[in-house]
C-alpha atoms as a PDB file:
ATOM      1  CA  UNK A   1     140.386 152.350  74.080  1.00  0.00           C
ATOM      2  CA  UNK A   2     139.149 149.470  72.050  1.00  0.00           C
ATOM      3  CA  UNK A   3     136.162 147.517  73.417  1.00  0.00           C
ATOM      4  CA  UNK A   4     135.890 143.873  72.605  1.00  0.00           C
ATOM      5  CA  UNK A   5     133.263 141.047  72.870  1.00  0.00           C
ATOM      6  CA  UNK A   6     135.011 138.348  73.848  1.00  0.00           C
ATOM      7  CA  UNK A   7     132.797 135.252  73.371  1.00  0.00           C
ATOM      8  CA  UNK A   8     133.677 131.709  75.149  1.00  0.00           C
ATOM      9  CA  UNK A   9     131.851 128.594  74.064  1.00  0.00           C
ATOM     10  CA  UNK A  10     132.053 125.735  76.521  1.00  0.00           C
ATOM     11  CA  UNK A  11     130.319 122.630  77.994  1.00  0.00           C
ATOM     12  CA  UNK A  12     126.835 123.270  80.031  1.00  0.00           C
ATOM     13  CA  UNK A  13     128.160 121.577  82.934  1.00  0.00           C
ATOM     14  CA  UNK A  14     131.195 124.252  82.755  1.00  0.00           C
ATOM     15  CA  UNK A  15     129.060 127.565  82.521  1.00  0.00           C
ATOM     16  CA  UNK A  16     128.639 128.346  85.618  1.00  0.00           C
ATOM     17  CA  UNK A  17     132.414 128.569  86.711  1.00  0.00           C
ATOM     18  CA  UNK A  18     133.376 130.336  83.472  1.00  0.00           C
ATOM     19  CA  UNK A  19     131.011 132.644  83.819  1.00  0.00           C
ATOM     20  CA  UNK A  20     131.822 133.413  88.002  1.00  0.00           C
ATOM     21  CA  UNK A  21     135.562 134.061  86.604  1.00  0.00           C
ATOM     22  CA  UNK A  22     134.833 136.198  83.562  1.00  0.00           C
ATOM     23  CA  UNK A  23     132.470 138.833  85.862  1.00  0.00           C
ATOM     24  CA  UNK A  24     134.585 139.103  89.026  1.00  0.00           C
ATOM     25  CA  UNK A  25     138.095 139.542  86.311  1.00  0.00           C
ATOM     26  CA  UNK A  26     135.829 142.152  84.081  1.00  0.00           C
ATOM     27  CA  UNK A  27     133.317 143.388  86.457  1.00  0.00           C
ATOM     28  CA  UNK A  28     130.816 143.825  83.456  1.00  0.00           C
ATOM     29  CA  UNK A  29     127.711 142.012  82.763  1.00  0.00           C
ATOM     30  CA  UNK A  30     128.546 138.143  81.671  1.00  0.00           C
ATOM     31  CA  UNK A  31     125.509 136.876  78.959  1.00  0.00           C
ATOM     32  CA  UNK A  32     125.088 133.285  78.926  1.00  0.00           C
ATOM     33  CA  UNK A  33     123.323 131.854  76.025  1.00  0.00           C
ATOM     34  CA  UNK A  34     122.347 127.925  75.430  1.00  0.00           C
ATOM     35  CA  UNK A  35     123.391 126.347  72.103  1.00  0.00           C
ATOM     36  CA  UNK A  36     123.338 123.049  70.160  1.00  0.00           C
ATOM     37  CA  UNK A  37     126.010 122.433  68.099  1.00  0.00           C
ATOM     38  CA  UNK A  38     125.893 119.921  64.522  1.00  0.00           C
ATOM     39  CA  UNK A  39     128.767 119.714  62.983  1.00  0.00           C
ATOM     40  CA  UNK A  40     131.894 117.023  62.598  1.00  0.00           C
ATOM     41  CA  UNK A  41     134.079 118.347  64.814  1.00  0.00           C
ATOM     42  CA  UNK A  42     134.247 116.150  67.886  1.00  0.00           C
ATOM     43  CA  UNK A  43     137.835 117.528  69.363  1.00  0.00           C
ATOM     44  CA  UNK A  44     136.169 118.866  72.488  1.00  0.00           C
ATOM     45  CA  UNK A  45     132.974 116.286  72.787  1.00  0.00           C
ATOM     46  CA  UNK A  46     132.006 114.423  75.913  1.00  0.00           C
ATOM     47  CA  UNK A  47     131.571 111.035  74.961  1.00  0.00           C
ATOM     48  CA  UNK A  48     127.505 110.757  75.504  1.00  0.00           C
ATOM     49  CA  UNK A  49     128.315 114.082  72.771  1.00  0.00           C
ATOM     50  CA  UNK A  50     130.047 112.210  70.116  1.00  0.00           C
ATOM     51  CA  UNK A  51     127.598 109.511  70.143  1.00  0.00           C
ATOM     52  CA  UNK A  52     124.537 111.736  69.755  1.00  0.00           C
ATOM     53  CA  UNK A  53     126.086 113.696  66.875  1.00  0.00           C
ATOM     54  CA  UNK A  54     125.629 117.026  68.829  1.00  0.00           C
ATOM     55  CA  UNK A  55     127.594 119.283  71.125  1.00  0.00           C
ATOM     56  CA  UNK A  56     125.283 121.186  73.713  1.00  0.00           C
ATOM     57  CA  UNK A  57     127.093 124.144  74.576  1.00  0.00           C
ATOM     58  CA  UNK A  58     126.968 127.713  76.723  1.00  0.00           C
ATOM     59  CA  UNK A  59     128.158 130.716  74.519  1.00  0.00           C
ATOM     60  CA  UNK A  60     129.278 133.307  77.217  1.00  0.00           C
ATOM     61  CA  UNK A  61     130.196 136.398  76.229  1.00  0.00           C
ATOM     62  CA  UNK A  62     131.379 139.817  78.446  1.00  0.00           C
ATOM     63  CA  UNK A  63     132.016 143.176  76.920  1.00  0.00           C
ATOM     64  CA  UNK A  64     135.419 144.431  78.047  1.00  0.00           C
ATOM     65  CA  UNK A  65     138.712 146.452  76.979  1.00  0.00           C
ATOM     66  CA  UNK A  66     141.349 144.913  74.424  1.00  0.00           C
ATOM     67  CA  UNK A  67     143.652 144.648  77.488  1.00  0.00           C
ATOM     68  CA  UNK A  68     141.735 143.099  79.456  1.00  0.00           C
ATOM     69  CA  UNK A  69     141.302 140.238  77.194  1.00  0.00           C
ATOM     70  CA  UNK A  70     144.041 137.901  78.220  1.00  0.00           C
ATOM     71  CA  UNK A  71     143.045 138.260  81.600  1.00  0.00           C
ATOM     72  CA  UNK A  72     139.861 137.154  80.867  1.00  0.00           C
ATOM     73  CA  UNK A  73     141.014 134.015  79.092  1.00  0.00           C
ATOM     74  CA  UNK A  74     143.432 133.170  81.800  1.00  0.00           C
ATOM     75  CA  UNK A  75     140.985 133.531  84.435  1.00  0.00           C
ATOM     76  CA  UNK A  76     138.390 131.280  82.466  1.00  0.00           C
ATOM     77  CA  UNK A  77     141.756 128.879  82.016  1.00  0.00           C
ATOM     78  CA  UNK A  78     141.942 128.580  85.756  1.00  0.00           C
ATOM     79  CA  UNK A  79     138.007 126.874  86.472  1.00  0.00           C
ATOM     80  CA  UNK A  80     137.182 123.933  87.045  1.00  0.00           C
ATOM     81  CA  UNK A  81     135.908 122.415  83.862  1.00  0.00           C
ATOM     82  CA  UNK A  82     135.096 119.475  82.564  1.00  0.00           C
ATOM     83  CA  UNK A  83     135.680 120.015  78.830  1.00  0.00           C
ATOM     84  CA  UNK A  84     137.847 122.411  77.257  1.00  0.00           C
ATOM     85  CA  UNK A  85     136.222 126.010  75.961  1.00  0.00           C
ATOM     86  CA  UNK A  86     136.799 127.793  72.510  1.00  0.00           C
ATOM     87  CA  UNK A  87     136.984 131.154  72.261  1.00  0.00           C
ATOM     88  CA  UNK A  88     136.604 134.618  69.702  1.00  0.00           C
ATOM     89  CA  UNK A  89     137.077 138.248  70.144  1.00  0.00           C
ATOM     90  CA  UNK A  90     134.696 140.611  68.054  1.00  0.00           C
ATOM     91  CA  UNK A  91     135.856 144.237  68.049  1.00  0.00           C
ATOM     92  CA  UNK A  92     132.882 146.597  68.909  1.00  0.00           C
ATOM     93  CA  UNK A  93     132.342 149.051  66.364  1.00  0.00           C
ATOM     94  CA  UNK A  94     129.090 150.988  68.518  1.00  0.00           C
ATOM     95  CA  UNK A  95     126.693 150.618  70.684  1.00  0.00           C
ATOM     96  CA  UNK A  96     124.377 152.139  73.193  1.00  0.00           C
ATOM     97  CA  UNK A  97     121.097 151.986  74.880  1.00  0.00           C
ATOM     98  CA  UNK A  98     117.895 153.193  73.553  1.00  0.00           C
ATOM     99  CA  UNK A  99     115.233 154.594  75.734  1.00  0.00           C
END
């Protein structure tokens, strides 16, 4: 069994929903994490965005099972949203807690 972090990165205004979808498909802990984004790639800005120069984003990200991966991203798919999200797997290599 291969355990992923599967990371989504969409608008603030979006978070909410995508996160609702990604914990009731993995039932696992969703992180949400605020982010600016510089950079020259506009494809997904709001227009208020591509004035200001800067994308202000929610990375999400929910540890899960290879398979369960697609479901994930089709369940994200399905929200409401504003913008569209990108997305990135990251196979887990370890982990644990630490008392």
């Amino acid at each position: 069994m291969t355990r992923m972090l599967l990371t989504l990165f969409c608008g603030i205004d979006d978070a909410d929903q995508v996160a609702v979808a990604l914990r009731e498909h993995a039932s696992a802990p969703v992180h949400l994490r605020r982010e600016a984004v510089l950079g020259r790639d506009y494809a997904d800005a709001a227009t208020a965005e591509r004035v200001a120069g800067t994308l202000d984003r929610m990375a999400i990200e929910v540890e899960l099972d290879a398979s369960q991966v697609a479901g994930a991203l089709d369940a994200a798919a399905q929200t409401r949203r504003r913008l569209p999200f990108r997305w990135r797997t990251v196979t887990i290599e370890q982990g644990g807690r630490i008392e």
